[in-house]
C-alpha atoms as a PDB file:
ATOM      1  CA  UNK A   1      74.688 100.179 125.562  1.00  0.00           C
ATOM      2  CA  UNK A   2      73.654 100.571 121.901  1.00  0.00           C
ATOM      3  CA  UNK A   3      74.669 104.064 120.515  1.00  0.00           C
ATOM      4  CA  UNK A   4      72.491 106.384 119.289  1.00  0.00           C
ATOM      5  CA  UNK A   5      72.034 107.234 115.155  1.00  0.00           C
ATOM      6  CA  UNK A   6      73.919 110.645 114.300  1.00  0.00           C
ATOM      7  CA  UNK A   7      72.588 112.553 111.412  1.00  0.00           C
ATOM      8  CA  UNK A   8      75.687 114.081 109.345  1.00  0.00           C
ATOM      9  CA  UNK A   9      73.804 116.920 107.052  1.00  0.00           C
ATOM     10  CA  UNK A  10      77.010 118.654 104.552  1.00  0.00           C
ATOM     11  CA  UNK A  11      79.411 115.667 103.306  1.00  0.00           C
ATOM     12  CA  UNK A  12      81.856 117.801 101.180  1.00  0.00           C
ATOM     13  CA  UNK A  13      85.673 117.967 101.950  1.00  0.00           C
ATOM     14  CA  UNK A  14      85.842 117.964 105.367  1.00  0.00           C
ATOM     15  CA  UNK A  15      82.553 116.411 106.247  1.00  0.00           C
ATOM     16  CA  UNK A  16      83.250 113.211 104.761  1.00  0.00           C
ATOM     17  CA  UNK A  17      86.209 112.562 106.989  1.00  0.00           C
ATOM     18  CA  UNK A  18      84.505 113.450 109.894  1.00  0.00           C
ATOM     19  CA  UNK A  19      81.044 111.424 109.110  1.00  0.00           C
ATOM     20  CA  UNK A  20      83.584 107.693 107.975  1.00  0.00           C
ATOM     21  CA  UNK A  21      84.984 108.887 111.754  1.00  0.00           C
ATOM     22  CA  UNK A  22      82.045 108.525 113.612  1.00  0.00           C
ATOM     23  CA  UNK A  23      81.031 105.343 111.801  1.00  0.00           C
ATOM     24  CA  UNK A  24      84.557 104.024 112.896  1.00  0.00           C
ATOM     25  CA  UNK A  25      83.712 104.900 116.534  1.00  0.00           C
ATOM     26  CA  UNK A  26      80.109 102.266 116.046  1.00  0.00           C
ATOM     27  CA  UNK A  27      77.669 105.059 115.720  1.00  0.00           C
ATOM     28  CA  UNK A  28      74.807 104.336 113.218  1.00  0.00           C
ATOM     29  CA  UNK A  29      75.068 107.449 111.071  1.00  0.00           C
ATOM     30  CA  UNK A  30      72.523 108.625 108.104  1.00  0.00           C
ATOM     31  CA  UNK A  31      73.886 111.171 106.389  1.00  0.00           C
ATOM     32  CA  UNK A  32      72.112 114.233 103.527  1.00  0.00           C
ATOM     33  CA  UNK A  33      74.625 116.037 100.783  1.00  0.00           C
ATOM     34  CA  UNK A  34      73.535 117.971  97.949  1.00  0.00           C
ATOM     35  CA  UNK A  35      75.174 115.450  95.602  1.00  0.00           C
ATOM     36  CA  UNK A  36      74.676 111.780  96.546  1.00  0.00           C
ATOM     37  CA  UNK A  37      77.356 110.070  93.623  1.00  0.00           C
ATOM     38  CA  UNK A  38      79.238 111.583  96.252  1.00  0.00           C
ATOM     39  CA  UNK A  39      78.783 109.503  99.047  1.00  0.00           C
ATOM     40  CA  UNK A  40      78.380 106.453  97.625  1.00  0.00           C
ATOM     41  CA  UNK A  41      81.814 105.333  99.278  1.00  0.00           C
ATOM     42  CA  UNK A  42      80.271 106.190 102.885  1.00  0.00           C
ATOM     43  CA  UNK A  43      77.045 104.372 101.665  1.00  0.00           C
ATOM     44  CA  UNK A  44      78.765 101.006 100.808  1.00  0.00           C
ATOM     45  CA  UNK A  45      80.677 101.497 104.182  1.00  0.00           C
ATOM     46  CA  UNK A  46      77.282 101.926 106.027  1.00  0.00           C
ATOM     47  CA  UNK A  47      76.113 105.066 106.146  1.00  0.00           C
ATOM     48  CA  UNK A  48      72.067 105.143 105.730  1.00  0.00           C
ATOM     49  CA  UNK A  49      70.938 107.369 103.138  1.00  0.00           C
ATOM     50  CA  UNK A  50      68.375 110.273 103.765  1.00  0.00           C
ATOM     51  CA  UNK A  51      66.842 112.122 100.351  1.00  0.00           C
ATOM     52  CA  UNK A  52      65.953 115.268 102.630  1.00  0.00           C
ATOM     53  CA  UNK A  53      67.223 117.291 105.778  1.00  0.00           C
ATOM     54  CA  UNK A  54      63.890 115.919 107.527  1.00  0.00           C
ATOM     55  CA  UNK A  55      64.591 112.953 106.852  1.00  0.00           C
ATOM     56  CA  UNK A  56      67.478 113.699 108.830  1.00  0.00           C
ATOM     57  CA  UNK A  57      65.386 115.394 111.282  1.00  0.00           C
ATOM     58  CA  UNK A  58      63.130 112.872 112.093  1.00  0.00           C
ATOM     59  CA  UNK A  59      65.461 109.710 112.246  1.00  0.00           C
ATOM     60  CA  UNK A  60      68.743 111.363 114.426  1.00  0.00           C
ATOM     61  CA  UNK A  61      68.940 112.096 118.106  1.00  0.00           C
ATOM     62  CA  UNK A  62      71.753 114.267 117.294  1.00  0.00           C
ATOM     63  CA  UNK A  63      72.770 115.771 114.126  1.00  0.00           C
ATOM     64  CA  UNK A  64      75.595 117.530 113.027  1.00  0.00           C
ATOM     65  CA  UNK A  65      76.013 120.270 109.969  1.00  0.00           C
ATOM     66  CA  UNK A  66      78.731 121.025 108.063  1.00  0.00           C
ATOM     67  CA  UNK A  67      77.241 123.135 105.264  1.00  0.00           C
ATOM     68  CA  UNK A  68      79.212 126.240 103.012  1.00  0.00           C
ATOM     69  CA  UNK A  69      77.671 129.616 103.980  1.00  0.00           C
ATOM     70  CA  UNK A  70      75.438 130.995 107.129  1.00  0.00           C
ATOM     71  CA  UNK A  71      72.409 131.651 104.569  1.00  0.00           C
ATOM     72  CA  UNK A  72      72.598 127.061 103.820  1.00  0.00           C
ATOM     73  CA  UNK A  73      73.049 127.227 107.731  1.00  0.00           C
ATOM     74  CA  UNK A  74      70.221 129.097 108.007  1.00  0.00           C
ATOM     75  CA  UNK A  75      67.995 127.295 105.775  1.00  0.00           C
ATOM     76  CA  UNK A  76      68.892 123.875 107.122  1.00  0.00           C
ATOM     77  CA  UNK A  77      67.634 125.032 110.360  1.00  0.00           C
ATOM     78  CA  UNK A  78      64.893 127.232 109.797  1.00  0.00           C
ATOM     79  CA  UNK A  79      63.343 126.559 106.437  1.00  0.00           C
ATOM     80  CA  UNK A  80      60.559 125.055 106.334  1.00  0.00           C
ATOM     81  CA  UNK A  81      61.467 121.515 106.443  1.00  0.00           C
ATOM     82  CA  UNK A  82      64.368 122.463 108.344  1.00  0.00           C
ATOM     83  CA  UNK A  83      65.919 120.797 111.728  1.00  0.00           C
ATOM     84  CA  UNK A  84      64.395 123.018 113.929  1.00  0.00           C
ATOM     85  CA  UNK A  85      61.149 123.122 112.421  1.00  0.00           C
ATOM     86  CA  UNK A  86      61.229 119.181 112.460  1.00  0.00           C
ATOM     87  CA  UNK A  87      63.540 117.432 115.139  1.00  0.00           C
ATOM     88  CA  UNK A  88      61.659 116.364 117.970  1.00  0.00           C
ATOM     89  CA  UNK A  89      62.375 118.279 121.634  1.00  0.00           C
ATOM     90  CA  UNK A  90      65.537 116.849 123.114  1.00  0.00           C
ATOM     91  CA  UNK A  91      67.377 116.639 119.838  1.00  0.00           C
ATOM     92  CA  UNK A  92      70.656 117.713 119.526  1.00  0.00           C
ATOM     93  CA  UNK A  93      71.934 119.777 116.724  1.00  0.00           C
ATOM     94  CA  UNK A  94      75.516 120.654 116.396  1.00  0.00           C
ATOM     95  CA  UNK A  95      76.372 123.591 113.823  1.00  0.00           C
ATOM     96  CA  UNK A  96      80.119 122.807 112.627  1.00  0.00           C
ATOM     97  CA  UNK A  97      80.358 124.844 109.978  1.00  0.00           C
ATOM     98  CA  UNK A  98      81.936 128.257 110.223  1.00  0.00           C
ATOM     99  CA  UNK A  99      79.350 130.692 110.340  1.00  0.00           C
ATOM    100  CA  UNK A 100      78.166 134.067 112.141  1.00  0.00           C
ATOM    101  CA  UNK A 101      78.595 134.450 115.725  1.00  0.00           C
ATOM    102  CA  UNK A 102      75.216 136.163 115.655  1.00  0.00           C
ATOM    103  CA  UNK A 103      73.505 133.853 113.918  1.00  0.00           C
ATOM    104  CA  UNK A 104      74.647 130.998 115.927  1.00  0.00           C
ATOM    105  CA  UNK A 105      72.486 132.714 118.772  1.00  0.00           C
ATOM    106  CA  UNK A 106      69.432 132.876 116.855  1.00  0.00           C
ATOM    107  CA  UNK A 107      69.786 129.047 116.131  1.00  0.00           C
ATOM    108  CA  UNK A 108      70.434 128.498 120.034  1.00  0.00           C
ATOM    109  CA  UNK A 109      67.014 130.578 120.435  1.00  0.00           C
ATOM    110  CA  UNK A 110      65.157 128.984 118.033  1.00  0.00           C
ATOM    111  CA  UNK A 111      66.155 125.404 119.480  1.00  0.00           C
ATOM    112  CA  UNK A 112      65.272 126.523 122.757  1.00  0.00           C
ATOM    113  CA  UNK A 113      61.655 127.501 121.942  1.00  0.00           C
ATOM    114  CA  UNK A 114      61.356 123.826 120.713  1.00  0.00           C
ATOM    115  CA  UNK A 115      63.129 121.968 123.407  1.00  0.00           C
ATOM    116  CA  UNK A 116      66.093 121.181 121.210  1.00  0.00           C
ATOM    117  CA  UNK A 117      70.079 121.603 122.553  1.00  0.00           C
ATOM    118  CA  UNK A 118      72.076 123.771 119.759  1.00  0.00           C
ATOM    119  CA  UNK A 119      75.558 124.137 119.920  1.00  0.00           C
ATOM    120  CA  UNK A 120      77.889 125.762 117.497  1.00  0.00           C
ATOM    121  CA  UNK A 121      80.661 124.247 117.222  1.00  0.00           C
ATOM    122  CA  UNK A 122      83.133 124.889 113.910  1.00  0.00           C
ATOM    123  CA  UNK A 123      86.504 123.146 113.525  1.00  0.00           C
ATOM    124  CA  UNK A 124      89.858 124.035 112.496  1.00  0.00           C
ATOM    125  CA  UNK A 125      92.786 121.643 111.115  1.00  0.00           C
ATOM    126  CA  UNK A 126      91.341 121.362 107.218  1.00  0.00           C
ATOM    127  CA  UNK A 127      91.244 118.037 105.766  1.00  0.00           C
ATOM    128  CA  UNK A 128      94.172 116.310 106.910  1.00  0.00           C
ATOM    129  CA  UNK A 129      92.874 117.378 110.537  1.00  0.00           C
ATOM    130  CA  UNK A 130      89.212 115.929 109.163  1.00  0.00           C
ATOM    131  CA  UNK A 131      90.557 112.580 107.859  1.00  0.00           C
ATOM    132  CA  UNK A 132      93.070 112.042 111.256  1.00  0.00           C
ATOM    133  CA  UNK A 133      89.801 112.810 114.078  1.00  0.00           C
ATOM    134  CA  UNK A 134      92.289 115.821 114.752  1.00  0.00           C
ATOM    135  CA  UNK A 135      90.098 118.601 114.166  1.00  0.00           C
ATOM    136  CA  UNK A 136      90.145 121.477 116.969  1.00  0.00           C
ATOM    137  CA  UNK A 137      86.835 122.211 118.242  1.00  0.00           C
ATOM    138  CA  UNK A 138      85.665 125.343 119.453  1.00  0.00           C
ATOM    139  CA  UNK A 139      82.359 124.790 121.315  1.00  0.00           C
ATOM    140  CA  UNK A 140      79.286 127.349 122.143  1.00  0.00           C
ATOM    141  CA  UNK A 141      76.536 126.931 124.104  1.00  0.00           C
ATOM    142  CA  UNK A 142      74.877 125.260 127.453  1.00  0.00           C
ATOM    143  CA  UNK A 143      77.442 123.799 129.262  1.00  0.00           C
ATOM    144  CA  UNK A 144      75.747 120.497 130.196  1.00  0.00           C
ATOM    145  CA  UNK A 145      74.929 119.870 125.925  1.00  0.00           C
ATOM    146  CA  UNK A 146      78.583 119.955 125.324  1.00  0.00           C
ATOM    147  CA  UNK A 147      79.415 117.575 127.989  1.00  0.00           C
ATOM    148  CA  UNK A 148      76.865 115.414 126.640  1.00  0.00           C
ATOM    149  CA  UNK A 149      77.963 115.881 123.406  1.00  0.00           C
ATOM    150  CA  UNK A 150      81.754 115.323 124.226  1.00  0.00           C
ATOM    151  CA  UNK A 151      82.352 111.778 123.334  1.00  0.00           C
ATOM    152  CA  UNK A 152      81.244 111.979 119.880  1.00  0.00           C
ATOM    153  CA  UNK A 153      83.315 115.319 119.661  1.00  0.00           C
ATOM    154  CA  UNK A 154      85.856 112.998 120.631  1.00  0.00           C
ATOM    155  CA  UNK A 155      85.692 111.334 117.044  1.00  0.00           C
ATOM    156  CA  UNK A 156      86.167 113.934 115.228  1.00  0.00           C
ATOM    157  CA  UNK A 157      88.731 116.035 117.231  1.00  0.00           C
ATOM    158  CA  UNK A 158      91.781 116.224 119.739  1.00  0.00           C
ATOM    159  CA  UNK A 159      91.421 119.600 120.718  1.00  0.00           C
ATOM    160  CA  UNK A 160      88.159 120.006 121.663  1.00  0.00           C
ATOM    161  CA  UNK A 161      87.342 123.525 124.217  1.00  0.00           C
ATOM    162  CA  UNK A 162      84.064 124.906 125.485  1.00  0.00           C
ATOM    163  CA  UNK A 163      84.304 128.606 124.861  1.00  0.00           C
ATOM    164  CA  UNK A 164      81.130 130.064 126.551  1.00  0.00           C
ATOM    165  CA  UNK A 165      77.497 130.593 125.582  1.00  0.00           C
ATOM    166  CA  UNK A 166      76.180 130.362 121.796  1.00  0.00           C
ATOM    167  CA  UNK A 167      78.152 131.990 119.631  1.00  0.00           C
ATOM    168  CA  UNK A 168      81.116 131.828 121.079  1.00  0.00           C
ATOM    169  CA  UNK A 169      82.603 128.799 119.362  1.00  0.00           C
ATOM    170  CA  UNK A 170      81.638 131.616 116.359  1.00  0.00           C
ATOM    171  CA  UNK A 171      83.557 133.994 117.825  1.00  0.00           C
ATOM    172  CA  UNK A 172      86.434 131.529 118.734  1.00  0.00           C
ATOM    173  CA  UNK A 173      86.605 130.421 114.924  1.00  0.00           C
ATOM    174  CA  UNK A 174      87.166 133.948 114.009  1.00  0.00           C
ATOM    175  CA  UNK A 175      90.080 134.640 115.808  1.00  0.00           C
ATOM    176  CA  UNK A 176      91.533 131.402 114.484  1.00  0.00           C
ATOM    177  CA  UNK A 177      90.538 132.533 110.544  1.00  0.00           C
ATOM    178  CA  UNK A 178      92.582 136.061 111.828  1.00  0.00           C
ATOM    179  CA  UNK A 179      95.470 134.221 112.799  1.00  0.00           C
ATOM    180  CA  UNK A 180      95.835 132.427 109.382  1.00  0.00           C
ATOM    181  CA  UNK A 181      94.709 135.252 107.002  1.00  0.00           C
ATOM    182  CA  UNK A 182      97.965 136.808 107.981  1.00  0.00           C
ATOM    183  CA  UNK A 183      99.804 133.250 108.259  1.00  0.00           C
ATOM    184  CA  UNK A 184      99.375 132.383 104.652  1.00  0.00           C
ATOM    185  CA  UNK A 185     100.150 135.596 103.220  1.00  0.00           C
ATOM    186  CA  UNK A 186     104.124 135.302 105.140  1.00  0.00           C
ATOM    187  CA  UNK A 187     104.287 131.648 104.108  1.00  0.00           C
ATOM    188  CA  UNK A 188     103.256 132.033 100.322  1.00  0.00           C
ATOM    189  CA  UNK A 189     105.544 135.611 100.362  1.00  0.00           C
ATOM    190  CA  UNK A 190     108.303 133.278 102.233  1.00  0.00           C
ATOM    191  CA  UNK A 191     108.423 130.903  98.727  1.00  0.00           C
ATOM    192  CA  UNK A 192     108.201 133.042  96.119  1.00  0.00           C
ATOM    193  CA  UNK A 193     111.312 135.304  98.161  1.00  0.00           C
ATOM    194  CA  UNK A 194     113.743 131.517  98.589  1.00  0.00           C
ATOM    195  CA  UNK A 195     112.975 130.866  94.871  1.00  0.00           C
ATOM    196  CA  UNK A 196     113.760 134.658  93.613  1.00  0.00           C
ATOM    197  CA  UNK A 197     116.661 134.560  95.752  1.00  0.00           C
ATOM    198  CA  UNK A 198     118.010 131.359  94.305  1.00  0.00           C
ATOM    199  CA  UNK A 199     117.517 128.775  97.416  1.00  0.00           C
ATOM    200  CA  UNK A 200     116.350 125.418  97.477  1.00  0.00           C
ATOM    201  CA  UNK A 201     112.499 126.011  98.686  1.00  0.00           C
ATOM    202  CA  UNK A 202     112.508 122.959 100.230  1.00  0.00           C
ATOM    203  CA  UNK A 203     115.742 123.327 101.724  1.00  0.00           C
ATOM    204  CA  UNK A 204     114.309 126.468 103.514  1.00  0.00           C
ATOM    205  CA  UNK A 205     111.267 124.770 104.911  1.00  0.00           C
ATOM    206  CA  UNK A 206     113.529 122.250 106.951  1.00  0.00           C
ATOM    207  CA  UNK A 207     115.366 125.223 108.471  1.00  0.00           C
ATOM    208  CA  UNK A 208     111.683 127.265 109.015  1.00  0.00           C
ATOM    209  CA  UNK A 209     109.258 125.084 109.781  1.00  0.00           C
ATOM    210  CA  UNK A 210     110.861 124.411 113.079  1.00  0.00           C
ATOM    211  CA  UNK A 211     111.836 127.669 114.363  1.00  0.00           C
ATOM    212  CA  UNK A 212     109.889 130.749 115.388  1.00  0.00           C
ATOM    213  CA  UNK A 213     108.255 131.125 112.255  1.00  0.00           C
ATOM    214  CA  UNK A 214     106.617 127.216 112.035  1.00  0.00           C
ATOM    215  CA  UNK A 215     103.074 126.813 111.750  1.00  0.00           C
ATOM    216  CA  UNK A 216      99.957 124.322 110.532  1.00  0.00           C
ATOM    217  CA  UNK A 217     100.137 126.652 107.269  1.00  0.00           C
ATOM    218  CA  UNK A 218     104.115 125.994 107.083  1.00  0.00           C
ATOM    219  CA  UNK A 219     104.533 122.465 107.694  1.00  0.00           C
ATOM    220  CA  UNK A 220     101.032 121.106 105.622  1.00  0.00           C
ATOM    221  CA  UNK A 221     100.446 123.579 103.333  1.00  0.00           C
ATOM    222  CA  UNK A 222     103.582 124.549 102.250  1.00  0.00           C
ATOM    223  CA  UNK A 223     104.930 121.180 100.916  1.00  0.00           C
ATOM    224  CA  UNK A 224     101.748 121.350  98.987  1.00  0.00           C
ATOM    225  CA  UNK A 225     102.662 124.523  97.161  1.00  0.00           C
ATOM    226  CA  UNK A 226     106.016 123.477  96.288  1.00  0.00           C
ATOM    227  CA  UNK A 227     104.522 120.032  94.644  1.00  0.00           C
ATOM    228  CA  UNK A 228     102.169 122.299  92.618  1.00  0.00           C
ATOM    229  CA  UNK A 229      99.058 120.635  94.564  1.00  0.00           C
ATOM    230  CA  UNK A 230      96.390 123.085  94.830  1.00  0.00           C
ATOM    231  CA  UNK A 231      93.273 121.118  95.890  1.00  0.00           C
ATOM    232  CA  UNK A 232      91.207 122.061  98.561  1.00  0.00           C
ATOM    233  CA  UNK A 233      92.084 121.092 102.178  1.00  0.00           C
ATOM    234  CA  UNK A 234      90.205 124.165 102.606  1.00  0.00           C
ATOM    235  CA  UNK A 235      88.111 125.899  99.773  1.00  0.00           C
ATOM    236  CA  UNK A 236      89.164 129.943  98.440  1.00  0.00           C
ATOM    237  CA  UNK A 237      85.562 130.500  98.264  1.00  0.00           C
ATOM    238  CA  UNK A 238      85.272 129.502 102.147  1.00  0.00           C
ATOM    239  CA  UNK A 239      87.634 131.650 103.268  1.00  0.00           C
ATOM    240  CA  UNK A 240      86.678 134.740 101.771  1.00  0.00           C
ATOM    241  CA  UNK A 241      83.385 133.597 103.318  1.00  0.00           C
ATOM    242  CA  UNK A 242      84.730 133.685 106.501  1.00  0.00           C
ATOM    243  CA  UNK A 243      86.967 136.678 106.405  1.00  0.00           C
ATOM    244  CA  UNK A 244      83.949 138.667 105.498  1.00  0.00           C
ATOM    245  CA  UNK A 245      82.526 137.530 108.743  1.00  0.00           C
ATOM    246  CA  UNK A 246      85.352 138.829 110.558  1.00  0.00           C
ATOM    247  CA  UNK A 247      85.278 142.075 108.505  1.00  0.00           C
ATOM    248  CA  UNK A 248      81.738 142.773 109.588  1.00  0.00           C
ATOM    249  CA  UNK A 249      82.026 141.718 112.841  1.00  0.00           C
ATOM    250  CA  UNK A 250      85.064 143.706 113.723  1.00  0.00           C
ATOM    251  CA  UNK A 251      83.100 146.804 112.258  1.00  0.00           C
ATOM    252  CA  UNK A 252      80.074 146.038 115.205  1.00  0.00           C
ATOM    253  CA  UNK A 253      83.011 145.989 117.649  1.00  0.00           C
ATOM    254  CA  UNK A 254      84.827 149.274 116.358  1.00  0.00           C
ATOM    255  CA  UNK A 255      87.880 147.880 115.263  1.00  0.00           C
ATOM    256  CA  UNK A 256      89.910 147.759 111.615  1.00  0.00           C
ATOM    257  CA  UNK A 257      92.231 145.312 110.744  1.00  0.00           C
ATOM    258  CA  UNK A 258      94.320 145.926 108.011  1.00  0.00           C
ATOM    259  CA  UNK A 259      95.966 142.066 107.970  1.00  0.00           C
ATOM    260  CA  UNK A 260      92.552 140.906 106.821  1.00  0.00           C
ATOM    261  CA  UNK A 261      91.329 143.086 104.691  1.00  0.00           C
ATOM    262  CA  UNK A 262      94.639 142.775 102.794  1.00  0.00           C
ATOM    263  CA  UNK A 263      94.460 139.019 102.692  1.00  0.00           C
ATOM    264  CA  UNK A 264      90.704 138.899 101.602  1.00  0.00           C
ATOM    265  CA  UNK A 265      91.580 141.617  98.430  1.00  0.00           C
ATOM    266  CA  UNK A 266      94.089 139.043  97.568  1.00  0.00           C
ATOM    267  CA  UNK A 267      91.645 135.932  97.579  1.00  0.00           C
ATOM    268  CA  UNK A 268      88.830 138.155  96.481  1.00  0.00           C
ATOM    269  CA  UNK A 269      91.400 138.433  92.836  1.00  0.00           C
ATOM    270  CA  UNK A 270      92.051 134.772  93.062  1.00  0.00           C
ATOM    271  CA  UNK A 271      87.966 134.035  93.037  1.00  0.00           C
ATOM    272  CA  UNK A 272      87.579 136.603  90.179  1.00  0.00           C
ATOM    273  CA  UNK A 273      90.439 134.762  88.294  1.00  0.00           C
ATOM    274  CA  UNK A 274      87.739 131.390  88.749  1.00  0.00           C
ATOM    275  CA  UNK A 275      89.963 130.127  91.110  1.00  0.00           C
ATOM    276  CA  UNK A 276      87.447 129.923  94.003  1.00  0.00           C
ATOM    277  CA  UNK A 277      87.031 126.369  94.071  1.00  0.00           C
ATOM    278  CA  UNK A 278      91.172 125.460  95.175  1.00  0.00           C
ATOM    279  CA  UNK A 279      92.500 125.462  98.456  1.00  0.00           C
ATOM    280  CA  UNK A 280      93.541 128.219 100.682  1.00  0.00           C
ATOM    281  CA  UNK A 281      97.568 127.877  99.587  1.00  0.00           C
ATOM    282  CA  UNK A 282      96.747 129.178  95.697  1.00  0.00           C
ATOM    283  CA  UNK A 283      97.372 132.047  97.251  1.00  0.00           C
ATOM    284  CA  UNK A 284     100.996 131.758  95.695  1.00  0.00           C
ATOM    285  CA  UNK A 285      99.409 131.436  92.711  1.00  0.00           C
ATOM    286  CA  UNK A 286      99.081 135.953  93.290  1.00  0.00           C
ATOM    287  CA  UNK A 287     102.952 136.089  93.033  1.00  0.00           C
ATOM    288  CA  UNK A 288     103.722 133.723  90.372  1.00  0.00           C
END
C-alpha cells in the first residue's frame, strides 16, 4: 500500500533529522522552512518543496510542525493561510514543537470545528535523539489519532507515550524541561568544581556518568563542554522559551519553583550576553 505524503512545516535543528527520517521510512514528504538554502540537502534527497504553509496544507494528509515559539505555532495554524484554516477535514496535524499546554487545546478545538485530528505531540532527546529516530514522544489528544498516527511516530522516536487529552503531551514536556533546568545547572557546576579542584574533567565523567548522578545531560552534553563545542543540540533561546512556560503555568496551578526560576536567570544573562543562539550546555560558559 502506497504511503501517504507528510507535510514537515519547521526544518531547523531538530526538524531536519526528523523530516530525512521519515523519507528513510518511504514516505513522500514536502516540507516549508523559513530559509530554503537550508534544505537544499533534503531537496536533492527528495523532499518536495512547498513556498507556503498552504501549500503544505493543501498537498499533506498529515503534517507535522516543529516551529520556535507558541505565537509561530499559533500563526501556522490559525493565520490566515494557516493549517487549520486550509487542510481539508480528516487531515492530521501533529504540533511537535514545545509549546503551551493551553494553547495546544485551542488548536485541538479549532481542528475539531473543521473535521481535522490535532495532536500535540513535542519531543525530547535534542539533536542526537533527532538524527538517531530516538526522540521521546509525549503525545496529547484523541486516543484513536495517536494510534493512527503511531507508525510514523515510530520514525522519529523510541519512546513514544500517549499522555491523555490535548495538552497533555504540553504538560508532559514541561515536567521533562523541569527535570533538566535543574540537571544542567549540577552538571555545568560539577566541571567547573573537578577543574578548580585540580582533577582530570574527563577522568570524573567516567566515574559519574555511570553512577547515581548519570544522565542524558551528563553523558551527551558534557563531553561537549569539555571539547569547547557549544552548538546547538538544543537552542538557549528555546529554553528560556520553555521555562517561561513552566513559570507561568506553575503560577495558574499555585506553585513556585525555585530550581527554575534560578536556571532561567542564568540563561536569561547568557541571552543578554548574545549568546541565545548556542546550545543549552553554554551554560558553563556563567562560571568560566
Amino acid at each position: 500500500m502506497e504511503k501517504q505524503t507528510i507535510g514537515f512545516i519547521g526544518l531547523g535543528v531538530m526538524g531536519k533529522s526528523m523530516a530525512r527520517n521519515i523519507m528513510k521510512a518511504g514516505y513522500p514528504l514536502i516540507g516549508y522552512s523559513r530559509t530554503k538554502g537550508k534544505c537544499q540537502d533534503l531537496i536533492e534527497e527528495g523532499m518536495e518543496w512547498a513556498d507556503t504553509v498552504e501549500d503544505v496544507a493543501v498537498k499533506a494528509g498529515i503534517i507535522i510542525t516543529m516551529v520556535g515559539f507558541p505565537s509561530d505555532v499559533e500563526e501556522v495554524y490559525l493565520g490566515n493561510h494557516g493549517l487549520v484554516n486550509r487542510a481539508k477535514a480528516g487531515t492530521y496535524l501533529v504540533d511537535m514543537t514545545t509549546s503551551a499546554p493551553q494553547l495546544a487545546k485551542k488548536l485541538y478545538e479549532a481542528g475539531k470545528e473543521k473535521g481535522i485530528h490535532v495532536l500535540d505531540a513535542p519531543v525530547s532527546g535534542g539533536d542526537i535523539g533527532a538524527r538517531n529516530a530516538a526522540l521521546t514522544i509525549m503525545a496529547g489528544g484523541e486516543h484513536q489519532d495517536f494510534e493512527a498516527l503511531l507508525p510514523l511516530l515510530q520514525t522519529m522516536g523510541s519512546n513514544i507515550v500517549y499522555q491523555g487529552e490535548a495538552g497533555a503531551g504540553q504538560h508532559t514536556k514541561l515536567c521533562n524541561q523541569i527535570a533538566i533546568a535543574g540537571n544542567m545547572i549540577g552538571v555545568c557546576e560539577s566541571l567547573v568544581y573537578a577543574k578548580r579542584a585540580g582533577l582530570d574533567p574527563e577522568n570524573v565523567l567516567k566515574s559519574i556518568s555511570g553512577g547515581a548522578a548519570g544522565s542524558f545531560s551528563l553523558t551527551n552534553l558534557a563531553p561537549r563542554i569539555l571539547k569547547g563545542d557549544f552548538e546547538p543540540g538544543f537552542y538557549i533561546k528555546h529554553f528560556i522559551k520553555d521555562l517561561k512556560i513552566v513559570l507561568d503555568e506553575a503560577e495558574a496551578l499555585g506553585l513556585e519553583f525555585p530550581g527554575v526560576s534560578l536556571a532561567k536567570s542564568l540563561y536569561d544573562e547568557l541571552a543578554n550576553e548574545g549568546l541565545g543562539e548556542e546550545g543549552t550546555q553554554a551554560l558553563y560558559k556563567h562560571w568560566k
